[in-house]
Structure formats: C-alpha cells, structure tokens
C-alpha atoms as a PDB file:
ATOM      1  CA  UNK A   1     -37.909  14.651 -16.594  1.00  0.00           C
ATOM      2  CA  UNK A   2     -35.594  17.080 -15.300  1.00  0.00           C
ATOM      3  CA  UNK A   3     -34.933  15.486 -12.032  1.00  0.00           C
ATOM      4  CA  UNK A   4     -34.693  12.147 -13.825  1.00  0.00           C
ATOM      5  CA  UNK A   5     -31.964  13.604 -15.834  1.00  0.00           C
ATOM      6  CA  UNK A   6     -30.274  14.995 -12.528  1.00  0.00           C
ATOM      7  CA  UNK A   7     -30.499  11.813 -10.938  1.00  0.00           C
ATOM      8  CA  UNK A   8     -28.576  10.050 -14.063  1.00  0.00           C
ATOM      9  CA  UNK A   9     -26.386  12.952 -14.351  1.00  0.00           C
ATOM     10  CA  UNK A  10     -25.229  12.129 -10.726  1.00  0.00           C
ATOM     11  CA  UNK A  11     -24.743   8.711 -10.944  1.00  0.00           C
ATOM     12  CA  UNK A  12     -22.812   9.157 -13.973  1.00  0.00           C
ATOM     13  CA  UNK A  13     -20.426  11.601 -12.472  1.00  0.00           C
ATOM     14  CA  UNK A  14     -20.289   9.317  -9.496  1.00  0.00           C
ATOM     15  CA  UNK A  15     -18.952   6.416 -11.323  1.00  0.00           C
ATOM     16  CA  UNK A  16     -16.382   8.333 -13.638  1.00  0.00           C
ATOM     17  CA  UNK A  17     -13.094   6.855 -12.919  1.00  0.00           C
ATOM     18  CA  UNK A  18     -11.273   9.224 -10.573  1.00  0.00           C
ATOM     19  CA  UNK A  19      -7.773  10.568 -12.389  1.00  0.00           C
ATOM     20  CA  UNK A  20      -4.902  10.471 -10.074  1.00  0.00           C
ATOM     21  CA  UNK A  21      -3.382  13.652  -9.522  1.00  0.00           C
ATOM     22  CA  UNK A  22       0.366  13.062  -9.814  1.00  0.00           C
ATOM     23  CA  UNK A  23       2.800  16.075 -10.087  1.00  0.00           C
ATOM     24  CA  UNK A  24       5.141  16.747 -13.122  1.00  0.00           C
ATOM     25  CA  UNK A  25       8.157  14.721 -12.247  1.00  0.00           C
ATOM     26  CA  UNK A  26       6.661  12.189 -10.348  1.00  0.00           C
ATOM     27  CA  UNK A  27       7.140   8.779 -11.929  1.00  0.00           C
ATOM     28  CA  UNK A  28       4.451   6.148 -12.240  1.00  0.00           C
ATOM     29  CA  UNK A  29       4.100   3.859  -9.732  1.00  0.00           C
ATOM     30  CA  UNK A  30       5.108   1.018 -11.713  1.00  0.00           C
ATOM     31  CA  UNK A  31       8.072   2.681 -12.907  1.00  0.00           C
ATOM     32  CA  UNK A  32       9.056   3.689  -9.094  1.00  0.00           C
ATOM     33  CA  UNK A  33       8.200   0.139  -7.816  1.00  0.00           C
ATOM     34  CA  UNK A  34      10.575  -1.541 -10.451  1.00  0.00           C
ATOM     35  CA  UNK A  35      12.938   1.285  -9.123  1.00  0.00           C
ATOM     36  CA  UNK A  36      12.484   0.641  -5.417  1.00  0.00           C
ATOM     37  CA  UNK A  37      12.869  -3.399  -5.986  1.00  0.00           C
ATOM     38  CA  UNK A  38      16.446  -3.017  -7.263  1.00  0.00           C
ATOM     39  CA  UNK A  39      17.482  -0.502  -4.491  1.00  0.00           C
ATOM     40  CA  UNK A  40      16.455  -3.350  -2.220  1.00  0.00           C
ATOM     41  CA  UNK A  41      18.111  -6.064  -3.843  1.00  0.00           C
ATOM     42  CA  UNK A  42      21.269  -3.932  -3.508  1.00  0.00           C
ATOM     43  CA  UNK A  43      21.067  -3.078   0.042  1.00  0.00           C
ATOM     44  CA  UNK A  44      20.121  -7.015   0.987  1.00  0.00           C
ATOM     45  CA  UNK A  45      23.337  -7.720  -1.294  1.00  0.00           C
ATOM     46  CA  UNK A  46      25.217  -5.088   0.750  1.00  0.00           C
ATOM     47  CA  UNK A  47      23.536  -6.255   4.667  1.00  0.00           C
ATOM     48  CA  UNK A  48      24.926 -10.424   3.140  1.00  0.00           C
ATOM     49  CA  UNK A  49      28.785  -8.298   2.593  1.00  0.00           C
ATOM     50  CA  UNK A  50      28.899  -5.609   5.248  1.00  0.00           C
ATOM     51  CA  UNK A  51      30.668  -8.256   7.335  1.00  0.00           C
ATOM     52  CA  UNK A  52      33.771  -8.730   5.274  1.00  0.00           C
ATOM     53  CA  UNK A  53      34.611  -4.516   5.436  1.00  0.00           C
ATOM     54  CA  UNK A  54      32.239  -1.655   5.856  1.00  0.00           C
ATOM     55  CA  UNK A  55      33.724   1.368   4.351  1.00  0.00           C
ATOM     56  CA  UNK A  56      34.328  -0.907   1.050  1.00  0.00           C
ATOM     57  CA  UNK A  57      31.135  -2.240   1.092  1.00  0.00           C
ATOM     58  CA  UNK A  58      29.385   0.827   1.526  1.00  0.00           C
ATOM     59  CA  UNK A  59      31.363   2.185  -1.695  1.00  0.00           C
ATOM     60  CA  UNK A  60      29.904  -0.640  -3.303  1.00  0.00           C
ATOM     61  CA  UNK A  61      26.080   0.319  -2.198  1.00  0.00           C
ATOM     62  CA  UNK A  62      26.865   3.702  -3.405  1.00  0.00           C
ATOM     63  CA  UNK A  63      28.212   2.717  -6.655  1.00  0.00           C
ATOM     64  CA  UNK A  64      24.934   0.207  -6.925  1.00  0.00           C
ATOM     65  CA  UNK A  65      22.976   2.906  -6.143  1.00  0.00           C
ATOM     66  CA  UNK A  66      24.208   4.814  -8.666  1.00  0.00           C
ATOM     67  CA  UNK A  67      24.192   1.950 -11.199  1.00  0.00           C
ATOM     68  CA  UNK A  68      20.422   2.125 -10.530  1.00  0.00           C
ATOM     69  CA  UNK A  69      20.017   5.287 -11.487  1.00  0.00           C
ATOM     70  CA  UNK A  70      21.117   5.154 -14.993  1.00  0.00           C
ATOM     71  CA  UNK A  71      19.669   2.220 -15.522  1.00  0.00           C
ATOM     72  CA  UNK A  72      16.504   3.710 -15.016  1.00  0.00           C
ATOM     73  CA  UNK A  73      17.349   7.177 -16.321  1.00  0.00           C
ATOM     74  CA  UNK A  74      16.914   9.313 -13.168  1.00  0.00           C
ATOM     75  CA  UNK A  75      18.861  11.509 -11.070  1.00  0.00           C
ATOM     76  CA  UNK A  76      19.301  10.627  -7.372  1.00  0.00           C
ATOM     77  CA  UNK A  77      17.377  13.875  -6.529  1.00  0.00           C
ATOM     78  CA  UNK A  78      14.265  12.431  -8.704  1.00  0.00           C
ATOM     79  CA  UNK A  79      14.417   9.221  -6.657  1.00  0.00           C
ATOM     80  CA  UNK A  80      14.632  11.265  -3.233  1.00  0.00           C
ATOM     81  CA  UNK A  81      11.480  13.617  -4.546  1.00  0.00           C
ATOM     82  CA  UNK A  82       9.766  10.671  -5.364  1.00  0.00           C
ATOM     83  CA  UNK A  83      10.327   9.034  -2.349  1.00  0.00           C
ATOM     84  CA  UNK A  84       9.123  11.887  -0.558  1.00  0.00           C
ATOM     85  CA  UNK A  85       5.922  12.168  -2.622  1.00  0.00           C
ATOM     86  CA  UNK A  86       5.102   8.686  -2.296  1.00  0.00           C
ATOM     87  CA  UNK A  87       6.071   8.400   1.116  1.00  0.00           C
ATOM     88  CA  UNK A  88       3.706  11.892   1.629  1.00  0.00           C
ATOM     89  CA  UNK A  89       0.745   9.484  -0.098  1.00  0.00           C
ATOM     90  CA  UNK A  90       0.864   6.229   1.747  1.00  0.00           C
ATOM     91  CA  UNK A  91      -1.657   4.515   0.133  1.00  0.00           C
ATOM     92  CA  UNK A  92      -0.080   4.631  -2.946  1.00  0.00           C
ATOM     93  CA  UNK A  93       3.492   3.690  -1.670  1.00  0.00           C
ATOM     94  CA  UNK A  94       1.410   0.386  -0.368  1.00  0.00           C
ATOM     95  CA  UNK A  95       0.471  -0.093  -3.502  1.00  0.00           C
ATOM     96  CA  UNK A  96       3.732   0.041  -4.542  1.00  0.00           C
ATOM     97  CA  UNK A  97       5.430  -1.947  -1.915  1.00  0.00           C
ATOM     98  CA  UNK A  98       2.714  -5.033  -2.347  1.00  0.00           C
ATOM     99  CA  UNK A  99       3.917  -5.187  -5.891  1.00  0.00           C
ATOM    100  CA  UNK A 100       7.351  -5.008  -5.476  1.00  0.00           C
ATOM    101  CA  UNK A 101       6.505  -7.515  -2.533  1.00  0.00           C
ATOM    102  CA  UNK A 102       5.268  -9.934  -5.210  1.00  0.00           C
ATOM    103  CA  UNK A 103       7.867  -9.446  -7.682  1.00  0.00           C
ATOM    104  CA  UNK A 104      10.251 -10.779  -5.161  1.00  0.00           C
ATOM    105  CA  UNK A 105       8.540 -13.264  -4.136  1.00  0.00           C
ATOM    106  CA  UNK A 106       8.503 -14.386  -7.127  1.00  0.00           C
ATOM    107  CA  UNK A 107      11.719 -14.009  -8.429  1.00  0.00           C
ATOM    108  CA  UNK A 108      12.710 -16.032  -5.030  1.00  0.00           C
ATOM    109  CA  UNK A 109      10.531 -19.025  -5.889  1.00  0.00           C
ATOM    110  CA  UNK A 110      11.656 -18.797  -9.282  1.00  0.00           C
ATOM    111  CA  UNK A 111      15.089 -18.938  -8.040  1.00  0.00           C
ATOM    112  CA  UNK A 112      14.359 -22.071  -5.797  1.00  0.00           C
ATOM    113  CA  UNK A 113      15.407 -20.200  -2.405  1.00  0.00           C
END
C-alpha cells in the first residue's frame, strides 16, 4: 500500500503544472510582447523615413519610443531590464517573438499589404 501510494504520489507531483519563476518587476510575457510589437512598428516606421533626414528622424524614434512607454506605463529602464531578462531566458523571448510574429501578421493581412 505504501509503495502504491509513493508511486501515485510521484506521478502526481510529476504532472503538477510547473510555476514560472519570474522576478518582481518583470512583466508578463504578453504584456512585454504587446510592448515589443509597437517598438517594432516604430523602428520599421523610422527605417521607411530615415531617408528624408537622419538626425530628425531619429528624434522622432526617440520621441516614439518614449510615446511607448507611457502608453504602457513603464519606464525605459523597465523595458531595458526586461529585455535583458528575457533576452537572459530565450525560450521565453521565442515565445514572445512568435506571438508578436502573429500579431503582425495579422494586422498586415488585415490591412491588405
């Protein structure tokens, strides 16, 4: 009986979802992704205008950037520690990046491009 209960035991702990350990500050990946999806659309806005003037269009990325920020309530130096935490845990940034793949995928079908 005992080793029965040992075996189930086992199993049981073996199947318990695993919690991911993400530090305080760290935002979720969902929130970064959504995060990391407009910083691209901004810099493929700015690599379409860096032809008609660099230093002003590079004021404009800046600004964007910072647009970005309070839009999503963060602090460039929570983006850049996030980065690096993500970046530190590549399986999860892929998991990130194939999302905000999709999202622009979509949103380019959906645009008809």
């Amino acid at each position: 009986m005992k080793l029965y209960l040992s075996i189930l035991l086992c199993l049981f702990l073996a199947c318990k979802e695993q919690k991911e350990n993400i530090p305080q500050g760290i935002l979720l990946k969902k929130n970064f992704g959504v995060i990391l999806k407009d910083i691209h659309l901004e810099e493929a806005k700015f690599e379409l205008q860096k032809n008609k003037g660099m230093q002003n269009t590079k004021n404009k990325l800046e600004h964007s950037y910072n647009l970005i920020y309070i839009k999503h309530q963060i602090s460039e130096e929570i983006f850049k520690k996030n980065l690096r935490f993500y970046a530190n845990n590549p399986d999860k940034l892929e998991e990130i990046y194939s999302t905000v793949l999709e999202q622009l995928t979509n949103e380019q079908s959906r645009l008809g491009q």
